[in-house]
Protein backbone atom coordinates (compact mmCIF):
# COMPACT_ATOMS: atom_id res chain seq x y z
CA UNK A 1 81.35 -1.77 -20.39
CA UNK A 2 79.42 1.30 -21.20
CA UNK A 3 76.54 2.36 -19.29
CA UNK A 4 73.81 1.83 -21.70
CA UNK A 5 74.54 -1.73 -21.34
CA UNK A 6 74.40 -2.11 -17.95
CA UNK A 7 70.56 0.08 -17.91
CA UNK A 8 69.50 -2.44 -21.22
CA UNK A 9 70.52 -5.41 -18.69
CA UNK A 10 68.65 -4.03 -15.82
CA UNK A 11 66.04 -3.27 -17.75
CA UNK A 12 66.19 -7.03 -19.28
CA UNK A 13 66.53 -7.79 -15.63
CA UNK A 14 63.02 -6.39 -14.72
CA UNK A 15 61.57 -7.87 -17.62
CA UNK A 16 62.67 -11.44 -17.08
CA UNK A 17 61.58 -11.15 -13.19
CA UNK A 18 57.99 -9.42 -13.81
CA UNK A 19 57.76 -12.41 -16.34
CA UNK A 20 58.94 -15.25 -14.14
CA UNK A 21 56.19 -13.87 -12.11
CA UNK A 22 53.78 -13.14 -14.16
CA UNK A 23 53.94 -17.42 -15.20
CA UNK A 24 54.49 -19.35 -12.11
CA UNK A 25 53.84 -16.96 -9.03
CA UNK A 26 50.21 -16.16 -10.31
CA UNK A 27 48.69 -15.66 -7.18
CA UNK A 28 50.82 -12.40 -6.04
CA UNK A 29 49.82 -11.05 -9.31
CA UNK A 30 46.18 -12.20 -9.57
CA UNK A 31 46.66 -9.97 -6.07
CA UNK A 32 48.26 -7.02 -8.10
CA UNK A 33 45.71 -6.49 -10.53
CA UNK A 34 42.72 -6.92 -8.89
CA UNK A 35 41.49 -10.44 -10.21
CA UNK A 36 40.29 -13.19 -7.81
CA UNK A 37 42.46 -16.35 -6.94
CA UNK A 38 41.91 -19.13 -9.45
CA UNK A 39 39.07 -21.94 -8.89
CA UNK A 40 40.29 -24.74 -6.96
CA UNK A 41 41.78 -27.62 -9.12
CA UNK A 42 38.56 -30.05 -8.32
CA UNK A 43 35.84 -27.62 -8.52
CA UNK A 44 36.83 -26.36 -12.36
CA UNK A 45 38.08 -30.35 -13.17
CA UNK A 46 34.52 -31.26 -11.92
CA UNK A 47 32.89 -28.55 -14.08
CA UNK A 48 35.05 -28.74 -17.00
CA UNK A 49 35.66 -25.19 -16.60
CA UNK A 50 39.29 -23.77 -17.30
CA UNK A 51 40.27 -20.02 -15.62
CA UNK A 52 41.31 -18.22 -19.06
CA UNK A 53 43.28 -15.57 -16.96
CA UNK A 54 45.80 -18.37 -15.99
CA UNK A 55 46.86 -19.37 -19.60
CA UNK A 56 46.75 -15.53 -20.27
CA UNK A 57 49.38 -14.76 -17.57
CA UNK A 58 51.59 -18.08 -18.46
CA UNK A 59 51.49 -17.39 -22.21
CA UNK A 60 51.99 -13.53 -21.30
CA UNK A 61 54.60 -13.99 -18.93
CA UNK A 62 57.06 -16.55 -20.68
CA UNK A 63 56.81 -14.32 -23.75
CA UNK A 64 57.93 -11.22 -21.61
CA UNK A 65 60.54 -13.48 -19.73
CA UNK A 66 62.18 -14.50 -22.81
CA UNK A 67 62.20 -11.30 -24.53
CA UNK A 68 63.87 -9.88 -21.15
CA UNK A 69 66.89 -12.44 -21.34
CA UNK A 70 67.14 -12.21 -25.26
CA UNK A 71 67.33 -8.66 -24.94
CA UNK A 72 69.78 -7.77 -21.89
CA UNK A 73 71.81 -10.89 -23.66
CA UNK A 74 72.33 -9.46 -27.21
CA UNK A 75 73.40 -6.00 -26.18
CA UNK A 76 76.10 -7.33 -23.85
CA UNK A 77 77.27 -9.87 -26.05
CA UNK A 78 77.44 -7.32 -29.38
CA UNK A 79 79.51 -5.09 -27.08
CA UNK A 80 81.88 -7.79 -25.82
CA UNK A 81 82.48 -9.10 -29.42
């Protein structure tokens, strides 16, 4: 396999774990960028108040995840074909 496929699936690599984090370990990188933890569940269910940054980092990060694996996927399988 040449080596621009292995950096493209690295690099797809990266992508798919900043992602994965990005969606479902939001706390580490609420931590990252400098934004405070989200409300607790009660207090914003009592309020009817929704944190916008966590739908922003979900949405964000499954769209970055996916493009990661599509990515790093399509260059290794049009060089095995």
């Amino acid at each position: 396999m040449p080596g621009y496929v292995l950096i493209v699936d690295i690099f797809g690599a990266m992508l798919a774990f900043a992602g994965f984090s990005m969606a479902f370990r939001q706390r580490a990188v609420r931590r990252l960028i400098g934004r405070p933890s989200p409300p607790a569940t009660s207090i914003a269910r009592a309020n009817n108040e929704d944190d916008p940054i966590t739908y922003i980092l979900r949405i964000a990060g499954i769209m970055i995840m996916v493009f990661g694996i599509v990515m790093g996927g399509m260059v290794t399988l049009v060089n095995l074909r």
